[in-house]
Each structure stands twice: as C-alpha cells, then as structure tokens.
Protein backbone atom coordinates (compact mmCIF):
# COMPACT_ATOMS: atom_id res chain seq x y z
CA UNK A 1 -10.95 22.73 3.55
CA UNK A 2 -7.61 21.37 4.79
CA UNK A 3 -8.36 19.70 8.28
CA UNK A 4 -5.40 18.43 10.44
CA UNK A 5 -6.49 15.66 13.07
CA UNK A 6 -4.22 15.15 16.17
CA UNK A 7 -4.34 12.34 18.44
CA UNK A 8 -4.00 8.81 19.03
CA UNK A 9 -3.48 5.77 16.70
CA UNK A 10 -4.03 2.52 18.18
CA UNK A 11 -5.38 -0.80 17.56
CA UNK A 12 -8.64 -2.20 19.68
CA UNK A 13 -8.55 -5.40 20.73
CA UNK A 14 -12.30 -5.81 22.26
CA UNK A 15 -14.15 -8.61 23.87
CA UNK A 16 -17.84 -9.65 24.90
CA UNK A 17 -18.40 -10.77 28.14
CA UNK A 18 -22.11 -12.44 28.23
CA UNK A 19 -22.08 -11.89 32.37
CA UNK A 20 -22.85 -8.38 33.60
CA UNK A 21 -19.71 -7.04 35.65
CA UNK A 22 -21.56 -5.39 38.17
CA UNK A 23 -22.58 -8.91 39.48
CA UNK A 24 -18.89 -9.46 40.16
CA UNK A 25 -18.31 -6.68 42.46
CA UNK A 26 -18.14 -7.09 45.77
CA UNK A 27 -18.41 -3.41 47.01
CA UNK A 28 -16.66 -4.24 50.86
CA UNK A 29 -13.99 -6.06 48.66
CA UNK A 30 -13.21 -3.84 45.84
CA UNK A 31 -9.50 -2.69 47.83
CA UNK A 32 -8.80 -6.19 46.68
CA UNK A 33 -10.47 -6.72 43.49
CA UNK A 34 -8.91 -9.88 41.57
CA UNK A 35 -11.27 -10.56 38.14
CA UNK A 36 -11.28 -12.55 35.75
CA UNK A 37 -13.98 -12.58 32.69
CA UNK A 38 -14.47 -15.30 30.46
CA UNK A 39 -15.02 -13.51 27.34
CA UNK A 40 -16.90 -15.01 23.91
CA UNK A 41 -14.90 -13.82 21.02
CA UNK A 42 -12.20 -11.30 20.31
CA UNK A 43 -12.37 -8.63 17.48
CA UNK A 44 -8.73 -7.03 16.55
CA UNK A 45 -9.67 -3.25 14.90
CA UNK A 46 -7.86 -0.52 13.89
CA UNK A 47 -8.61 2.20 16.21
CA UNK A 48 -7.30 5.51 17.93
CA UNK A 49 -9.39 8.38 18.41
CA UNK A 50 -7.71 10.92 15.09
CA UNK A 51 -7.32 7.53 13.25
CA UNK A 52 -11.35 6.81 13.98
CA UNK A 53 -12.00 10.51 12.96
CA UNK A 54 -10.06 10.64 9.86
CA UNK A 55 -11.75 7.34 8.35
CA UNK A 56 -14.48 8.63 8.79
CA UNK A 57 -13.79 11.88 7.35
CA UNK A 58 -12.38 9.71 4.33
CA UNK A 59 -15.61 7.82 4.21
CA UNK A 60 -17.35 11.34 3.72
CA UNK A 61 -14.92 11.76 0.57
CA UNK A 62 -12.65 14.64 2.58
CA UNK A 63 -9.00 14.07 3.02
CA UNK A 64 -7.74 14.59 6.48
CA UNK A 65 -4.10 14.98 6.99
CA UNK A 66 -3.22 12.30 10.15
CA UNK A 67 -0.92 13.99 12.84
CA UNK A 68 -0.12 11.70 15.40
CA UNK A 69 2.85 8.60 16.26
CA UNK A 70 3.06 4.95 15.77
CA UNK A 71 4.97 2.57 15.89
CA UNK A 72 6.72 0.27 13.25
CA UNK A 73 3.96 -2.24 12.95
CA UNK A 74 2.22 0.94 11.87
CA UNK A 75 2.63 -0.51 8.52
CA UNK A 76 -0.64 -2.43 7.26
CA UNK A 77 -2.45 0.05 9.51
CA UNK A 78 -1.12 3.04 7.40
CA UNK A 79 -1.68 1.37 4.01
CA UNK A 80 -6.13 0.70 5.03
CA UNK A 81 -6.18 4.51 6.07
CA UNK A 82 -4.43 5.55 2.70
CA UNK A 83 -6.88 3.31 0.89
CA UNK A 84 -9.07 5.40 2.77
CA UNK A 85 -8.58 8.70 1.89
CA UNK A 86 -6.25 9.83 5.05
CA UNK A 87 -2.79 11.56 4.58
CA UNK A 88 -0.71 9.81 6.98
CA UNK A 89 2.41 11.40 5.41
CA UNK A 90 2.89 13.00 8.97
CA UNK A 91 2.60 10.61 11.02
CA UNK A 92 5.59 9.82 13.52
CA UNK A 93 7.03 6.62 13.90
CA UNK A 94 9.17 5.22 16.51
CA UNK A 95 12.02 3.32 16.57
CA UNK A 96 11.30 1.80 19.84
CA UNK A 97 7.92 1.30 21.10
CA UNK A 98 4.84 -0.15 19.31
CA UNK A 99 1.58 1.42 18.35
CA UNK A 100 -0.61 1.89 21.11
CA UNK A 101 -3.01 -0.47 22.51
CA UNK A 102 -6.69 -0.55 23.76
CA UNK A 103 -8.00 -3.36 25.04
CA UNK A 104 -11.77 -3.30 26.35
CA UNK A 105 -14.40 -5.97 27.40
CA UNK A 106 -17.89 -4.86 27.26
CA UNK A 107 -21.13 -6.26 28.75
CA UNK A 108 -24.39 -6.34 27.42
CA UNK A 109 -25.84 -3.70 29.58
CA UNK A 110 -23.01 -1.34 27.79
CA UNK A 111 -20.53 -1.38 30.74
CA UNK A 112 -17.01 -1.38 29.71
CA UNK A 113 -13.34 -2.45 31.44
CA UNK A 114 -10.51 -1.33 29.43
CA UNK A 115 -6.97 -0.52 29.96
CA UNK A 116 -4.88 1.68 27.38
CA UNK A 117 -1.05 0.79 26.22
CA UNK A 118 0.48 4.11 25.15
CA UNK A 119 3.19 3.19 23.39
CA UNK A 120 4.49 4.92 20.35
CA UNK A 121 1.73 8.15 21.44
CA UNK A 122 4.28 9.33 23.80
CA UNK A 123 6.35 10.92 21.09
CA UNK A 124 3.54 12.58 20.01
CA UNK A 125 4.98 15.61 22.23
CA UNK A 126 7.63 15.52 19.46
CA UNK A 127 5.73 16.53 16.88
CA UNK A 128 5.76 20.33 15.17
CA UNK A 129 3.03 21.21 13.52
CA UNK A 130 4.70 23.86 11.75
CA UNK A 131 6.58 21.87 9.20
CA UNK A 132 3.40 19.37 8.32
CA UNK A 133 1.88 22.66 7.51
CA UNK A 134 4.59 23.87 5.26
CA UNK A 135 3.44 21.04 2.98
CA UNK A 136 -0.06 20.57 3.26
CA UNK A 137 -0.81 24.63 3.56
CA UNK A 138 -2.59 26.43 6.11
CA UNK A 139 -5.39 24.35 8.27
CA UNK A 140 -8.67 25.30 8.56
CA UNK A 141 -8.99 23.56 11.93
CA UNK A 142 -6.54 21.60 14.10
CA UNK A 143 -8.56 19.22 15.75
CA UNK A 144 -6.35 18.26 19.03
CA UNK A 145 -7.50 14.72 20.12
CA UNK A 146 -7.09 12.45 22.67
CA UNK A 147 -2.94 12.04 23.20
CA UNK A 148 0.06 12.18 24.96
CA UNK A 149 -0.89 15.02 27.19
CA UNK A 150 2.76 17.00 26.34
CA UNK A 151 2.07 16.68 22.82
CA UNK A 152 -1.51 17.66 23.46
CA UNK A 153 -0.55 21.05 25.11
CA UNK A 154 1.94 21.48 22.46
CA UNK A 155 -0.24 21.39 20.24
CA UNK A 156 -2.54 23.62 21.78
CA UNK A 157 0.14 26.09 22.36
CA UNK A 158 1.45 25.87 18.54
CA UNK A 159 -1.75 26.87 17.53
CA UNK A 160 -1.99 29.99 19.27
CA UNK A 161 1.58 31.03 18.60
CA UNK A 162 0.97 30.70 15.07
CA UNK A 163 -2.57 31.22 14.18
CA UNK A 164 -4.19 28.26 13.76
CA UNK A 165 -8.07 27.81 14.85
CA UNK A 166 -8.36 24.44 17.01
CA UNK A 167 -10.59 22.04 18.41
CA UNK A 168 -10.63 20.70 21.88
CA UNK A 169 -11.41 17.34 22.00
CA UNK A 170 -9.58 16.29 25.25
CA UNK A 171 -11.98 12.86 25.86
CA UNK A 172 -10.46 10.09 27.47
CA UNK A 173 -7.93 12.49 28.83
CA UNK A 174 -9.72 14.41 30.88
CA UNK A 175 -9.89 11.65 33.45
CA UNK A 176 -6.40 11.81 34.17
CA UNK A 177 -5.50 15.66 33.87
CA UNK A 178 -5.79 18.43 36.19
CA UNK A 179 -7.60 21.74 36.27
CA UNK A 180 -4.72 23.68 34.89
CA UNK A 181 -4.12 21.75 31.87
CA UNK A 182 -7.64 21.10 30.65
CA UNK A 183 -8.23 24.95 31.17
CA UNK A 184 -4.64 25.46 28.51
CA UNK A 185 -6.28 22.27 26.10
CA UNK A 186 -9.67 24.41 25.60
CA UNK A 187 -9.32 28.14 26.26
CA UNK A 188 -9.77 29.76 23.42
CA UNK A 189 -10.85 27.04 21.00
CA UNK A 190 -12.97 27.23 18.20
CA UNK A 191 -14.99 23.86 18.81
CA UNK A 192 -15.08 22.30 21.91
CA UNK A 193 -16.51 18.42 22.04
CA UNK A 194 -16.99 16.27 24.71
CA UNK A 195 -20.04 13.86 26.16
CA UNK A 196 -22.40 15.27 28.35
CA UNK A 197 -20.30 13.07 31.56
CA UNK A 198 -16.98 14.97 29.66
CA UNK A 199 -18.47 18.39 30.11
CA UNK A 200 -19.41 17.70 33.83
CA UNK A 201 -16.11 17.17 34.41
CA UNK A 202 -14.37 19.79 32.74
CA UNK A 203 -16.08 22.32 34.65
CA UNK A 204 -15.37 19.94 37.96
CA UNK A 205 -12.22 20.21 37.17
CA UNK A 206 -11.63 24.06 35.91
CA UNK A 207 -13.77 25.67 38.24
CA UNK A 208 -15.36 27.12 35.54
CA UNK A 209 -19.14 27.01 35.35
CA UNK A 210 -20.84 25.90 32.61
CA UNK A 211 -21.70 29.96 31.02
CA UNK A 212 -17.82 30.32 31.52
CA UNK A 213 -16.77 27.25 29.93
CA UNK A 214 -18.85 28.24 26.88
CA UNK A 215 -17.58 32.29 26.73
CA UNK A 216 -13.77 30.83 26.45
CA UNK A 217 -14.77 28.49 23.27
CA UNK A 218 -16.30 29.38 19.77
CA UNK A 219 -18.89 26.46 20.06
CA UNK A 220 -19.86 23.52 22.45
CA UNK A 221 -20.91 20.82 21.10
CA UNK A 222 -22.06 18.24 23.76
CA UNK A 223 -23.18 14.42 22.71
CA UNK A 224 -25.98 12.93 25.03
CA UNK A 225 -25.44 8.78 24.05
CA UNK A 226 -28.63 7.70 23.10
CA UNK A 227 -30.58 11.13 23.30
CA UNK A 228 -28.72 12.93 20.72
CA UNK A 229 -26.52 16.04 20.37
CA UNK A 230 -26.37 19.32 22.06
CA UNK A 231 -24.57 22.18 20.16
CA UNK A 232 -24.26 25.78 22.00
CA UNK A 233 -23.03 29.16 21.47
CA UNK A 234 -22.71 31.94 24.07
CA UNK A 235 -25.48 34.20 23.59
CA UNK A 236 -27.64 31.62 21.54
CA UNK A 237 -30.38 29.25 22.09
CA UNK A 238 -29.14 25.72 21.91
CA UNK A 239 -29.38 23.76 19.06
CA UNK A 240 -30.73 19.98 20.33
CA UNK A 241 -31.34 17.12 18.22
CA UNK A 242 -32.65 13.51 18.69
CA UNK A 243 -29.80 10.72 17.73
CA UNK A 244 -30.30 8.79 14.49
CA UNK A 245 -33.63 6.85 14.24
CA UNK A 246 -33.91 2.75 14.38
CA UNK A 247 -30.67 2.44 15.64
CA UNK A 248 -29.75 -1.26 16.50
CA UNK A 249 -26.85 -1.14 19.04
CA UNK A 250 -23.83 -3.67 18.89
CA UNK A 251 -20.70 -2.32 19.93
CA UNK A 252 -20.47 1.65 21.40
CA UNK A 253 -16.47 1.50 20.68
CA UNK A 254 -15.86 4.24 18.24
CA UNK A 255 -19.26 5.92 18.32
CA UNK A 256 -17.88 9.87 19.30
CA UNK A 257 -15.27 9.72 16.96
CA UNK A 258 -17.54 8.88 13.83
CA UNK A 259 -20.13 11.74 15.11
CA UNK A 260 -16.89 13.90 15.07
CA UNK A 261 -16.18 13.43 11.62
CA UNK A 262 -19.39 14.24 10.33
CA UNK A 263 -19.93 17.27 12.11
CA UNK A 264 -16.36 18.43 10.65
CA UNK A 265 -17.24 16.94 7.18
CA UNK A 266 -20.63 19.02 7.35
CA UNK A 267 -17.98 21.79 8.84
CA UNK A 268 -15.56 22.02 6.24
CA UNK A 269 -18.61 21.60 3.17
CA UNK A 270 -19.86 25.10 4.48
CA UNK A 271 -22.84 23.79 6.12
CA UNK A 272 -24.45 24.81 9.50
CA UNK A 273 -24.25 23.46 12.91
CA UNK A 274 -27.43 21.76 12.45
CA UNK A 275 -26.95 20.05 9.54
CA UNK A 276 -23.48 19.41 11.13
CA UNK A 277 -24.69 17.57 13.79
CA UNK A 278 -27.50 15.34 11.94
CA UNK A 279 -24.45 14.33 9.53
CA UNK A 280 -22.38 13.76 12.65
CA UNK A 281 -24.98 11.67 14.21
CA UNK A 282 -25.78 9.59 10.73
CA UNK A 283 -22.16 8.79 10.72
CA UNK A 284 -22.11 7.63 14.43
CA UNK A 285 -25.37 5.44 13.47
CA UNK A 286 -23.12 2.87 11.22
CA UNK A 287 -20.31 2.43 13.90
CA UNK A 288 -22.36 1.55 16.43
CA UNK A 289 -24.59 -1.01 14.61
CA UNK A 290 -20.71 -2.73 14.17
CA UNK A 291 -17.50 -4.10 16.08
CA UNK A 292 -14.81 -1.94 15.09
CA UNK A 293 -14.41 1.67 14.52
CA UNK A 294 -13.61 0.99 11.40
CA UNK A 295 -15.52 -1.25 9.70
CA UNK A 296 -18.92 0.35 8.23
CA UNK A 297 -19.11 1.43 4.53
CA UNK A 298 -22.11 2.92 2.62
CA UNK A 299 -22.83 4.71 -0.34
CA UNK A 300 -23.84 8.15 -0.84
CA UNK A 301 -27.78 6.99 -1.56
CA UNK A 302 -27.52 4.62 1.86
CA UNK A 303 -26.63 7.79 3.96
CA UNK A 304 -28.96 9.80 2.24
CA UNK A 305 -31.73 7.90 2.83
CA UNK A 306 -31.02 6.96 6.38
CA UNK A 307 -30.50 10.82 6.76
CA UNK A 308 -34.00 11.96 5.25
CA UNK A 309 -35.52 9.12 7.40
CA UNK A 310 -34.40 10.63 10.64
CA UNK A 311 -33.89 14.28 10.08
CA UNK A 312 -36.44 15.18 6.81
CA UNK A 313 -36.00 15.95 2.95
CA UNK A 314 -34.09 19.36 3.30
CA UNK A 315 -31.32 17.42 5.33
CA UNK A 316 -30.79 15.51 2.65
CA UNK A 317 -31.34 17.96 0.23
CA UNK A 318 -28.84 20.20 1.79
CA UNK A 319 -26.30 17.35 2.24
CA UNK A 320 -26.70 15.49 -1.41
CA UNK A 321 -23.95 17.76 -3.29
CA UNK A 322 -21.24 17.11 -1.35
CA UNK A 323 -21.17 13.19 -1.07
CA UNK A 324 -20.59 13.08 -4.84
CA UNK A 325 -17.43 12.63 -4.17
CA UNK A 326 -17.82 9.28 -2.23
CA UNK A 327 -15.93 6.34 -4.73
C-alpha cells in the first residue's frame, strides 16, 4: 500500500518543570501574565506530526513517502528517517527559513505550555502532490496532517480534483482555523482523526453536529487519552476499546501520532478497524513510556507480546504475518 503523509517536520525541544503551573496563575492577573519556569533538563527530538507518523510507520516495516518542508538543517534529520524506512525524497526545503520548532514544558500532572516556530512549514502551500505521485504511483491514502493551513487546503483540494482518498487529521490546527476551513480540511474524507477535545471542537466550530460530522467522512476515529479509542461509522455501532494495558506514563509528546501509524499500518496490511486500533494503541504505548517521539524501538516478538497481553491471542495472531518484515 503506498501511503503519502502530509504535514509538519519539526524538532521538539521539551522540558520538565517539577512545579505544577496551575499554582502560578493568578486568575485576576492573567491580562498580565509574566512566567518564568525553572525547568530540570532539556530533551532535543526529532518531531513534527507526518515526521512522528512516518517513523512509526517505518518502525511497523511500511515505507511512507514524507510530503512536507524543511529547512536546510533538515539534513541529519532526513538521514535518521531514511535509516528508518521513510521516503523523504519529497520533501521541500527552503532556502530561507529553518525547520520548524516546538518547544513545550510539561508538568507532572500532564499540563503542557508550548509555543510552535513555523518556519520552513510555510512553503508547504507550495507543494503539488501531483508530481510526487508521478514517481511513487498512485496513493492509497493521503493522510493531510497538521501544516501550513494553505498547504493543508491544497492538499485537500488536490485530492479531490484528482482522485485521491484522504485523511483528515487537522490536530493542532484546529485551534486556530475557522468553521469554513475545517469544514473544506474534512468533508468528504475517508478517515477522519482527532482526540475526543478535537472532535468537540470541530463540530463547535462547523456547526455540524456530531451524526453530520460523521455522514461527510468514511470513518471517525476518536482517541480518548487514557481510556482508549473510539472508531465510528455512520450507520454502525461504535467500535470502543480500552488503551494499552500497564502503561507507565513519562512524556505524552508524540502519543497521537504513533496511534496514527498503527492504525494506518494495520490499514494498509488489510486488516480491520479493530485490529487497527489495538495496533494503533500498542504503538502509542512505547512513545509515551519515553521523551521523544522518536525514540522507542522493539522487535516484532516485544509488540506481539505486549499486544496479546492487552488485546488476546487472535490480535496477535491476526497481526504476526505482517511484522516479518521488521529488521
């Protein structure tokens, strides 16, 4: 299955702050706010939210092609997600701005302050997807990430011109677009992800209610944190599962993105939804338990087992052929 992933690329520069920040806020005060946390340590990752994805598609032993831009320092950054399986033959890269930035202190109740650096992903409108199909052949799915916004509705718009199925998987910008454009980002799309907060908004934002939000897309598939996965079709009873068992929480950076790739690993390997989201949810297991999006590994017999422990024998059973081609 041939899998194009569009969005960011960035690098995550994230920090622990050992206070809580809610006992910093001074609610009568807040028109004034002036901070400053003094943070424990500071972890440099690779990161972006189609980087994050195709990783962990690679980790799966698919090769994702990587659409998105960057800038020159893209370099080092380019050569870990080769090593890693990812086509980033198509990736943009400027010659003026740097790869984007995000830069995020958490707490240890979960809370998070980050700001974003866009950088090089605003020539991600730029981008045709026409000619990085010419070479890599006709997608399966367009998955249409996080981004610049233009380049996001281009891309949207591309793939109804010419035929391509996509997924919506507006995230972080949802915050910061209107009705009008998140209705163009997900009418019509095959998949449709978001967290349950995500999917609140969207239909805040559209006006659509939550049946009409789910007869404009193929599937919903909603994450609930700590409670699991909800994936929906109109006319269907829900599909809801539990999240991975004995989970030990570090760093919550990262987490969709790896659930994302499984489900599109189980996707493309001609599996179910079900299956699709206990794969998606195994995956999203390792990147939380570390700092980084980036940073887990396993081997097919690690996942396997940790899979069977949480979701039973014919998971695993079902899932077993199609890791043999993890190195």
């Amino acid at each position: 299955m041939s899998l194009l992933i569009a969005g960011s690329i960035a690098t995550d520069h994230l920090m622990s702050f050992q206070g809580k920040f809610r006992d910093s806020l001074v609610v009568e005060q807040l028109d004034k706010i002036s901070l400053s946390f003094l943070v424990e340590d500071l972890e440099i990752r690779r990161g972006g939210v189609a980087a994050n994805m195709c990783f962990g598609l690679g980790q799966l032993g698919l090769r994702p092609v990587l659409v998105g831009a960057a800038g020159e320092d893209f370099a080092d950054y380019r050569s870990w997600l080769e090593r890693h399986g990812v086509n980033c033959s198509h990736v943009r890269i400027s010659d003026t701005r740097h790869t984007a930035r995000f830069v995020c202190t958490t707490d240890p109740t979960g809370a998070q302050i980050a700001s974003f650096y866009p950088g090089a992903m605003s020539e991600a409108r730029l981008i045709e997807l026409g000619p990085v199909v010419e070479r890599v052949g006709h997608p399966d799915y367009v998955l249409i990430g996080a981004d610049d916004p233009d380049g996001m509705l281009r891309h949207t718009e591309e793939c109804r011109q010419r035929g391509y199925a996509f997924i919506a998987d507006p995230s972080q910008q949802l915050a910061f677009s209107d009705g009008e454009l998140i209705r163009e980002l997900i009418d019509g799309a095959a998949i449709l992800f978001s967290n349950e907060y995500e999917s609140h908004m969207i239909e805040q934002k559209t006006g659509w209610s939550a049946a009409e939000v789910l007869d404009r897309v193929g599937v919903q598939v909603t994450t609930l944190g700590k409670d699991g996965v909800r994936v929906e079709r109109a006319g269907e009873q829900p599909i809801v599962l539990p999240a991975a068992q004995d989970v030990t929480a570090v760093e919550p950076t990262g987490v969709g993105d790896a659930f994302r790739a499984g489900f599109l690993a189980a996707v493309a390997w001609g599996l179910g939804l079900e299956r699709a989201a206990q794969v998606g949810c195994v995956l999203a297991a390792y990147v939380v338990e570390t700092v980084g999006t980036q940073e887990y590994a396993f081997t097919p017999a690690q996942f396997l087992a940790r899979l069977e422990h949480s979701y039973g024998s014919d998971a695993a059973a079902d899932i077993e052929p199609h890791l043999k081609s993890i190195g």
